[in-house]
Protein backbone atom coordinates (compact mmCIF):
# COMPACT_ATOMS: atom_id res chain seq x y z
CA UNK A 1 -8.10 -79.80 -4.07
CA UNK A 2 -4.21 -78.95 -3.41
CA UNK A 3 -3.50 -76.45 -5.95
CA UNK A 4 -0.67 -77.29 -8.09
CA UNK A 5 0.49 -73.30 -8.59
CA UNK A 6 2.92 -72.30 -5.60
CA UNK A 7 3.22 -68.33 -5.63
CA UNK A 8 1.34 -66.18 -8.11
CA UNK A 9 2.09 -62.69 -8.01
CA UNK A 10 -0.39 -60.15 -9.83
CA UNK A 11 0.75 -56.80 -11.29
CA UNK A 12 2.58 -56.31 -7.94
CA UNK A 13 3.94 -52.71 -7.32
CA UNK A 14 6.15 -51.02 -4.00
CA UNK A 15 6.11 -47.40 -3.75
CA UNK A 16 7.81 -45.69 -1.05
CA UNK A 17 6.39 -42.32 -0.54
CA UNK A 18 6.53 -41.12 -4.11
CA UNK A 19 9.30 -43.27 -5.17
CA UNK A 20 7.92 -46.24 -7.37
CA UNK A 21 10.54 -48.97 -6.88
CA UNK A 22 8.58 -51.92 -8.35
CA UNK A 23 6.25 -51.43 -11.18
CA UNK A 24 4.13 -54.02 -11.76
CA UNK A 25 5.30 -57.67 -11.50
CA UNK A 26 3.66 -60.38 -12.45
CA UNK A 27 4.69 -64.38 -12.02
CA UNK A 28 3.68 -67.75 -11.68
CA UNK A 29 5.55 -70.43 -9.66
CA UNK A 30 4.91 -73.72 -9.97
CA UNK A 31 4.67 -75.78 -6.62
CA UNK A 32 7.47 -77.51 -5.66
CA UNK A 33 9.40 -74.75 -8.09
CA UNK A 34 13.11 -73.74 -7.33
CA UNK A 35 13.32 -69.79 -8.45
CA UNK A 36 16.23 -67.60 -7.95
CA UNK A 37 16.24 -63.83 -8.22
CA UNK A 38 18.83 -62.15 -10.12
CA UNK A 39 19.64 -58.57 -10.81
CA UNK A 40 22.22 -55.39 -9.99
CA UNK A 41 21.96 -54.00 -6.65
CA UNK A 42 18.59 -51.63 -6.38
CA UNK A 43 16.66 -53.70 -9.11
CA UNK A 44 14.17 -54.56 -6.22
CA UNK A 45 14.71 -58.69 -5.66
CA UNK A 46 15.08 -58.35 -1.92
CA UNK A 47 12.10 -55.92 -1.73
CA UNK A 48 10.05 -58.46 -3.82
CA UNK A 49 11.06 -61.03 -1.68
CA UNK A 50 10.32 -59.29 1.81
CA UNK A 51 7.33 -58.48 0.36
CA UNK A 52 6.11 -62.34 -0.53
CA UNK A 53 7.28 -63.11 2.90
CA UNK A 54 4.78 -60.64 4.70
CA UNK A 55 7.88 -58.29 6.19
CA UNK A 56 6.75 -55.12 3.41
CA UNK A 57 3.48 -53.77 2.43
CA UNK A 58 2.28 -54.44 -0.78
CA UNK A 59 1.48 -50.94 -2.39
CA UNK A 60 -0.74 -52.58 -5.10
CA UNK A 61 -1.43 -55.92 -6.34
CA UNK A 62 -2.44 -59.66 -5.22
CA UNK A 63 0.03 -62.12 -3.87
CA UNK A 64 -1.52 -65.77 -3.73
CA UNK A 65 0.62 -68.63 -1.70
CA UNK A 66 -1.32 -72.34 -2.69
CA UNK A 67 -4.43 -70.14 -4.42
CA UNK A 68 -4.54 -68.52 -0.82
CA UNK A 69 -5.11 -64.49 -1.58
CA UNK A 70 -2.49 -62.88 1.30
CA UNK A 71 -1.66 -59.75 0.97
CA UNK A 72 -3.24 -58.77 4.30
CA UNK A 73 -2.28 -62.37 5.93
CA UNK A 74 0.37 -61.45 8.76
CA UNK A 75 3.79 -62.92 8.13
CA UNK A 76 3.47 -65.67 10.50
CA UNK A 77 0.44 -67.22 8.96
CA UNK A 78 1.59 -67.30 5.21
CA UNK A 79 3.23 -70.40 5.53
CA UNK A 80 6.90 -69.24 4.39
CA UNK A 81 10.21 -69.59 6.17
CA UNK A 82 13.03 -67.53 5.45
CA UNK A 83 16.78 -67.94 5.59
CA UNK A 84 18.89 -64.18 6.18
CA UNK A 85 21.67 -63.29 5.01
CA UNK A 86 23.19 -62.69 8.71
CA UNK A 87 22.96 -66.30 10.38
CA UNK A 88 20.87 -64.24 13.01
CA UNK A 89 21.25 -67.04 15.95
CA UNK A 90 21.00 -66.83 19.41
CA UNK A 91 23.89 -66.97 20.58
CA UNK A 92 22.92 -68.21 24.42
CA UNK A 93 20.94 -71.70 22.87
CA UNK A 94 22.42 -74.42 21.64
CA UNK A 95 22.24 -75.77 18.02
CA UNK A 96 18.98 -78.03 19.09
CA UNK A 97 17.28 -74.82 20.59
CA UNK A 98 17.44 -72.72 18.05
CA UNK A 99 16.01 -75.06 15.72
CA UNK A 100 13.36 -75.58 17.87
CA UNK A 101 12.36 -72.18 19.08
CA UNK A 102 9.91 -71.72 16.57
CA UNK A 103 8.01 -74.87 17.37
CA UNK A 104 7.84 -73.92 21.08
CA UNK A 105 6.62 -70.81 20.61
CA UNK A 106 3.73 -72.53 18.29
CA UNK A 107 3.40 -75.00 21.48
CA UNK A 108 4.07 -78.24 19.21
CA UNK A 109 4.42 -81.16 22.00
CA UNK A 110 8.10 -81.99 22.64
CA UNK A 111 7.96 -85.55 20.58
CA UNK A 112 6.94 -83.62 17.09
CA UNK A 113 9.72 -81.07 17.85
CA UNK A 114 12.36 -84.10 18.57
CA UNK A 115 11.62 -85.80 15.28
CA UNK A 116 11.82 -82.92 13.49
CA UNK A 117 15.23 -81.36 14.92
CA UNK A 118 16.93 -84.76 14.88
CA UNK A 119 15.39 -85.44 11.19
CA UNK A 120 16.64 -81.85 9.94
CA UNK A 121 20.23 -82.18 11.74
CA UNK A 122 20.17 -85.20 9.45
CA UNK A 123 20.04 -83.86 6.71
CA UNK A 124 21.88 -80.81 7.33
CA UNK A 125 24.68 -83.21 8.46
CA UNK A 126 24.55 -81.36 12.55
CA UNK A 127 23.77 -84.13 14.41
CA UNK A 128 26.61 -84.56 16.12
CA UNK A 129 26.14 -80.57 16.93
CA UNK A 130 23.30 -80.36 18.29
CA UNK A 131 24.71 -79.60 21.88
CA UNK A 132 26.82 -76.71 20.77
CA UNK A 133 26.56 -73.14 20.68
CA UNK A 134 27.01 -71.17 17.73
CA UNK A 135 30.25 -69.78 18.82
CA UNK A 136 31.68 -73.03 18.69
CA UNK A 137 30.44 -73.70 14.58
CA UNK A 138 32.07 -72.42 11.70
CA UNK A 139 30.54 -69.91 9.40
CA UNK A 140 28.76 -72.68 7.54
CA UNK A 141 27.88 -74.48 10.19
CA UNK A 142 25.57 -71.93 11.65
CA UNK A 143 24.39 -70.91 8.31
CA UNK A 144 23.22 -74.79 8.09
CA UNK A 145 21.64 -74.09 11.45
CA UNK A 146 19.35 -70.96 10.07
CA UNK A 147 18.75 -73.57 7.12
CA UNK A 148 17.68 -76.16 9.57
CA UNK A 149 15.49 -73.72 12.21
CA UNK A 150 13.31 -72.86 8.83
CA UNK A 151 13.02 -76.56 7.77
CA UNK A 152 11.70 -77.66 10.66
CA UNK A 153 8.77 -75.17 10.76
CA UNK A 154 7.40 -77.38 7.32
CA UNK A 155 7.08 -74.30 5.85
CA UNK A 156 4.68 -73.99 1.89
CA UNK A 157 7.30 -71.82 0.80
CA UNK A 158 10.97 -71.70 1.77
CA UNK A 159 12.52 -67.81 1.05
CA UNK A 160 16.96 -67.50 0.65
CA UNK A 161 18.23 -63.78 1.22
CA UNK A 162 21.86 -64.29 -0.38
CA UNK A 163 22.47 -66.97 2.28
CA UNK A 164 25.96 -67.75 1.17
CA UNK A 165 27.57 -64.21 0.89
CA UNK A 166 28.96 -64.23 4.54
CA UNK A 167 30.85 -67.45 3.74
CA UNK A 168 34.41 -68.15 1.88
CA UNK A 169 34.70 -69.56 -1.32
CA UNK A 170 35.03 -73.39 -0.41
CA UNK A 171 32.13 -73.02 2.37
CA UNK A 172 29.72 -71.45 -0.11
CA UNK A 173 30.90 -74.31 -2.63
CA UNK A 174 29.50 -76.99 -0.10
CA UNK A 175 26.95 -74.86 1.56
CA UNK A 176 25.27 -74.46 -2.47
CA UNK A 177 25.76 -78.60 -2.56
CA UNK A 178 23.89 -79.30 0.72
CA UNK A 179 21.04 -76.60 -0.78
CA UNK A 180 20.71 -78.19 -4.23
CA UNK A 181 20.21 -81.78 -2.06
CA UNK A 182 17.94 -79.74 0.08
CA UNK A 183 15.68 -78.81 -3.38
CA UNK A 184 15.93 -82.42 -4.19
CA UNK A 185 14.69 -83.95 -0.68
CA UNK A 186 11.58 -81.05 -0.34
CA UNK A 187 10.20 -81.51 -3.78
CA UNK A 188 6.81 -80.26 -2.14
CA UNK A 189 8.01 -76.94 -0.98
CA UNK A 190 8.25 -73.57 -3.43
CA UNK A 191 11.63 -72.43 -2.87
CA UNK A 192 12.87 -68.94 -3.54
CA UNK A 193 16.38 -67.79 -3.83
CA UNK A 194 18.13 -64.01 -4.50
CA UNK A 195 21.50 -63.93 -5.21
CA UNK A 196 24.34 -62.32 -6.88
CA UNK A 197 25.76 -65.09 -7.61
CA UNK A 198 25.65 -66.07 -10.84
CA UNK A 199 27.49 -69.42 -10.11
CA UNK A 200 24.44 -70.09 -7.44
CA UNK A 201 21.77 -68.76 -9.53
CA UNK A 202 22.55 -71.22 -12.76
CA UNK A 203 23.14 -74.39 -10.75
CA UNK A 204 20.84 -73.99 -8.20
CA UNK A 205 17.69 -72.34 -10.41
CA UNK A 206 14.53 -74.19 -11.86
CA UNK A 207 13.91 -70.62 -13.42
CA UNK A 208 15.83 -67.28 -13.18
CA UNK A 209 14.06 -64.07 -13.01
CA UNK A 210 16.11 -61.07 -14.11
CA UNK A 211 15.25 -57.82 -12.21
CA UNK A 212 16.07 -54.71 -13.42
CA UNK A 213 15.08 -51.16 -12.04
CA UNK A 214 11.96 -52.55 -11.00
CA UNK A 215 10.78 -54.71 -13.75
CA UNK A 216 11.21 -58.25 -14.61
CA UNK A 217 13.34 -58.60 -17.54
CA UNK A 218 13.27 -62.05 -18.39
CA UNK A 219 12.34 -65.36 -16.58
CA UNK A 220 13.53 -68.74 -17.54
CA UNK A 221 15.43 -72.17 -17.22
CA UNK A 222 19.42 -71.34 -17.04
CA UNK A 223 20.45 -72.47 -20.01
CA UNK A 224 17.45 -70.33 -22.15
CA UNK A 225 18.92 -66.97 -20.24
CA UNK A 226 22.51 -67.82 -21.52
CA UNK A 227 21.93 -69.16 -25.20
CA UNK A 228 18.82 -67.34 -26.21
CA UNK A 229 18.56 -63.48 -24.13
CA UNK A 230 15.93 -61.37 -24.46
CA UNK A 231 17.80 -58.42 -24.40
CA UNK A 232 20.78 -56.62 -24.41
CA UNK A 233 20.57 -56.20 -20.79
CA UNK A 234 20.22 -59.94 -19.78
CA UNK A 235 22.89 -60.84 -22.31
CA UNK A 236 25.51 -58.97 -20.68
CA UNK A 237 24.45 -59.86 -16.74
CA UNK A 238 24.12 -63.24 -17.69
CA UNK A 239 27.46 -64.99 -18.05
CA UNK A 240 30.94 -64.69 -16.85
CA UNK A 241 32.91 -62.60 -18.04
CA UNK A 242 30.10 -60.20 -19.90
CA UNK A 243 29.01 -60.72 -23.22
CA UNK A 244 31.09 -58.43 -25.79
CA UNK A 245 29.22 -56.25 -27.76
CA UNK A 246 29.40 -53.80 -31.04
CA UNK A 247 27.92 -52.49 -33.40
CA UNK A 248 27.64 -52.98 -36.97
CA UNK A 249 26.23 -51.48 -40.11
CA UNK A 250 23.30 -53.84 -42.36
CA UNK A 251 24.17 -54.02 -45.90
CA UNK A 252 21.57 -56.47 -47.11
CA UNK A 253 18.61 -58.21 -45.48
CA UNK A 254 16.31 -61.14 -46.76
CA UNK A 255 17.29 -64.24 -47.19
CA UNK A 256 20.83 -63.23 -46.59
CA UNK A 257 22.18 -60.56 -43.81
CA UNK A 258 25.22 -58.75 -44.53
CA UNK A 259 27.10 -56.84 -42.06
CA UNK A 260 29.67 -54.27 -42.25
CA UNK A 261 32.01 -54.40 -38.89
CA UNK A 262 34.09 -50.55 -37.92
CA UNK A 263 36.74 -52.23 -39.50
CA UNK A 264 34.82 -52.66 -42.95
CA UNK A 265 34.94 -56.26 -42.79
CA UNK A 266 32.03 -57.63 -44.53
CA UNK A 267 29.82 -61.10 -43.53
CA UNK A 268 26.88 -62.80 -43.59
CA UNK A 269 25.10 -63.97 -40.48
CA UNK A 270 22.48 -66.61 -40.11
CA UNK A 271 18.69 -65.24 -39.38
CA UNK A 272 15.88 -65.73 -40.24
CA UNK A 273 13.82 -63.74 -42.59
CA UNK A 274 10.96 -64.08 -39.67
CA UNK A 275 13.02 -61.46 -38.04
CA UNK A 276 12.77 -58.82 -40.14
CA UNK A 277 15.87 -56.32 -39.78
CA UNK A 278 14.71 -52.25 -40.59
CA UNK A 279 17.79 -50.68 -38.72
CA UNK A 280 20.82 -49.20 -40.25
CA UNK A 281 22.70 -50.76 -37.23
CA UNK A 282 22.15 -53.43 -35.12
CA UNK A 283 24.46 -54.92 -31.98
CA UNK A 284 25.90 -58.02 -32.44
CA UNK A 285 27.03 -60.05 -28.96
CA UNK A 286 29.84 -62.65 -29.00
CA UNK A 287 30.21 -64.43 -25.38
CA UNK A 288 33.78 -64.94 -24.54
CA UNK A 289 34.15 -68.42 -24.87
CA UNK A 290 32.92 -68.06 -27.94
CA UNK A 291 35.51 -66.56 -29.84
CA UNK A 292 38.83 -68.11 -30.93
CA UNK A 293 42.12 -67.16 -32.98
CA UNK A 294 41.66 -66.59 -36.15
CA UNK A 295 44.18 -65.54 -38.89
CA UNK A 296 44.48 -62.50 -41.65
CA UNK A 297 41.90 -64.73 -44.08
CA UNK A 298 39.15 -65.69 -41.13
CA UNK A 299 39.52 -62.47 -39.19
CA UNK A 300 36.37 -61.14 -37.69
CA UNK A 301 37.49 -58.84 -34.93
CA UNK A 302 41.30 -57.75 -34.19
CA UNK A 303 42.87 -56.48 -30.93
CA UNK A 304 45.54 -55.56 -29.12
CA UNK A 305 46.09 -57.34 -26.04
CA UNK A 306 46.20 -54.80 -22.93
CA UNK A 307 45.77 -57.70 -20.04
CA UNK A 308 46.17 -61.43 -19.58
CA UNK A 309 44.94 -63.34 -16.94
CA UNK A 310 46.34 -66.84 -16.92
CA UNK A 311 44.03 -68.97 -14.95
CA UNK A 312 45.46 -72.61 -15.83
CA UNK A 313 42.75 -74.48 -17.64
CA UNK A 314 41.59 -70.84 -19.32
CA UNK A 315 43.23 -67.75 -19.91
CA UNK A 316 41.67 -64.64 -20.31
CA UNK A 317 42.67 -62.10 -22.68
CA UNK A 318 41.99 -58.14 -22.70
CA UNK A 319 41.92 -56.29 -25.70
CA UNK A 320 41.74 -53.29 -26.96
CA UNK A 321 39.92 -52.73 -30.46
CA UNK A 322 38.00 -50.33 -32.71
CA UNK A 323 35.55 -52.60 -33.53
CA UNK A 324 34.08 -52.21 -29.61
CA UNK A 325 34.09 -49.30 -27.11
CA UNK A 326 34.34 -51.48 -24.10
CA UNK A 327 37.22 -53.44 -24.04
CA UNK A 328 36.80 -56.99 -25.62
CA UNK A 329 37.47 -60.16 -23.81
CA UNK A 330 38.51 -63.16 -25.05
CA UNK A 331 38.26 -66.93 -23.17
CA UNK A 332 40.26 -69.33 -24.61
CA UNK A 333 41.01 -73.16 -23.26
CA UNK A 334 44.32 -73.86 -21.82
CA UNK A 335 47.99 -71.74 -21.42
CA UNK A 336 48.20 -69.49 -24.17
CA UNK A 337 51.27 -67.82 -25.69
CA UNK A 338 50.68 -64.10 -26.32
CA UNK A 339 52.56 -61.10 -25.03
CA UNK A 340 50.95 -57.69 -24.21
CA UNK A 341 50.80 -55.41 -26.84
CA UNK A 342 50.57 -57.80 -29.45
CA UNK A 343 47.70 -57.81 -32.09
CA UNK A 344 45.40 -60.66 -32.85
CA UNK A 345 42.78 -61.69 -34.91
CA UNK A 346 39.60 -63.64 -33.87
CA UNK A 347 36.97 -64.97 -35.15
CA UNK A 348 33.34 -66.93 -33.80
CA UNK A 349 30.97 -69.33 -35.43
CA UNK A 350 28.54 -67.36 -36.95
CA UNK A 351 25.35 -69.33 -35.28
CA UNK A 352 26.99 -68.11 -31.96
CA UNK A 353 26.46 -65.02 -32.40
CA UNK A 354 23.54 -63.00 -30.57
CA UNK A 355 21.25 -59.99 -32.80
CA UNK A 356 19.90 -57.17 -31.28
CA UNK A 357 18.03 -53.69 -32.42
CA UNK A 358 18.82 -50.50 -32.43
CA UNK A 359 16.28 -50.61 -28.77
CA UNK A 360 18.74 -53.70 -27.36
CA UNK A 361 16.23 -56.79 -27.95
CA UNK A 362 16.96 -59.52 -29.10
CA UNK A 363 15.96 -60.33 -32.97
CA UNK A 364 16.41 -63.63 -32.27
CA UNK A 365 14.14 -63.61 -29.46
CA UNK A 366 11.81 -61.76 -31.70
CA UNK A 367 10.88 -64.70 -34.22
């Protein structure tokens, strides 16, 4: 029986010497899954992701690829290829040989290695470069070629190291295309994907899971991470720009929540009694888009503009206000006429808004 579950990973934890650097993950892939790893720089995503591909020790925990238990299975025979950040070609083959390196090494007869080099430069649109050496591609050429040497090995699970981050902005734009075609053609094979790249991780990702020092912070679809976060954490790393936060004082709770902003304007916000509110405070997070112009009557938040960035279809505007310690920022549609230094009012739909404790989760989340 083909089991239906492509990685699970139990209570998994790295320690290096005495340092712990991940403390205990646990996940469940679904076969066939597209997950991308997310998370600052240190949070432990490539680590986790060496370590499902054989190239790290597991310090404790069980790793299971297709129900398969192997955590002491050598890299080779897990099943996995894996895609580098470096292209990491050899420079004396041609385009054909590298892909097929692998296959010769595994002494696969030459007819099985044709059909799958010419069937993989197919898709991977390098047919017509088979003959060349990777001096003569550009970057995302060759990064196509490391895509296509790991495809042909018919791998159970395919692993991404930031694949794109060596490539300019319009090659990464069509190199993320020809991936998200690649999900759609291998709808067999578990594929697993760390990035910084927000842009990458919400078009490309089935799921997202949020690292953070260690510990998964959230995992789901796109969409769930940016309308309903768990925390205060994944609120503000999902999303571009950040999610602006401050604080507020609770005047009432029940059926009703009022809120007292620093400026002393008073509101009610929409929550439900499920989510029952004990602090004195809680954090209220407004994405940027969300917010619009608002006058004297309607004003929420006010600001004084400190930078404008005037992007065409959106401009981006800076401020400076006492409701927030961090700088605000504002995302508006369009060409908009304001002048540094000037004040403004804004205001957000009130269901828009996110909730969260005095601890930084979400009361939402909660009920």
């Amino acid at each position: 029986m083909v089991s239906s579950t492509g990685l699970t990973l139990k209570n998994i934890k790295k320690s290096y010497g005495k340092t712990d650097v991940l403390h205990g993950i646990d996940l469940e892939i679904a076969l066939g899954e597209f997950i991308v790893f997310v998370g600052p720089s240190g949070c432990g995503k490539s680590t986790l992701l060496r370590m499902i591909a054989g190239l790290e020790e597991i310090t404790s925990g069980d790793l299971f690829i297709e129900g398969a238990h192997v955590n002491d299975l050598p890299a080779a025979m897990r099943g996995i290829a894996m895609v580098f950040q470096s292209y990491a070609l050899y420079p004396h083959m041609t385009v054909y040989d590298n892909m097929a390196f692998a296959m010769r090494i595994a002494k696969e007869d030459k007819a099985t290695i044709d059909q799958r080099v010419n069937s993989a430069a197919e898709m991977l649109q390098l047919t017509d470069y088979l003959y060349r050496l990777p001096k003569a591609l550009s970057g995302g050429q060759r990064q196509r070629v490391a895509i296509g040497r790991a495809i042909v090995r018919n791998p159970k699970v395919f692993l991404f190291d930031e694949p794109l981050s060596n490539l300019d902005a319009s090659l990464r734009v069509q190199t993320r295309i020809e991936i998200a075609n690649l999900k759609e053609t291998m709808k067999q094979t578990t594929m697993i994907y760390v990035t910084h790249d927000q842009v990458e991780a919400m078009t490309l990702a089935d799921r997202i899971v949020v690292l953070s020092a260690g510990n998964i912070e959230q995992v789901g679809t796109p969409l769930e991470l940016y309308s309903k976060p768990a925390n205060l954490f994944v609120a503000q790393f999902i999303g571009s720009p950040a999610m602006n936060i401050f604080t507020v004082k609770v005047l009432q709770t029940g059926k009703v929540t009022r809120i007292k902003t620093q400026n002393k304007n008073v509101f009610d916000i929409p929550i439900s009694s499920a989510a029952q509110i004990k602090e004195q405070t809680i954090t209220i997070g407004v994405r940027p888009e969300d917010f619009c112009l608002a006058d004297k009557e309607s004003c929420m938040l006010s600001g004084e503009i400190v930078f404008i960035e005037s992007l065409g279809e959106v401009t981006l505007l800076h401020l400076n206000s006492s409701e927030s310690t961090d700088p605000l920022v504002v995302k508006l549609p369009g060409i908009i006429n304001k002048q540094k230094g000037e004040m403004i009012c804004l205001k957000t739909e009130l269901d828009k808004t996110h909730l969260f404790d005095e601890q930084g989760i979400s009361l939402l989340y909660q009920v």
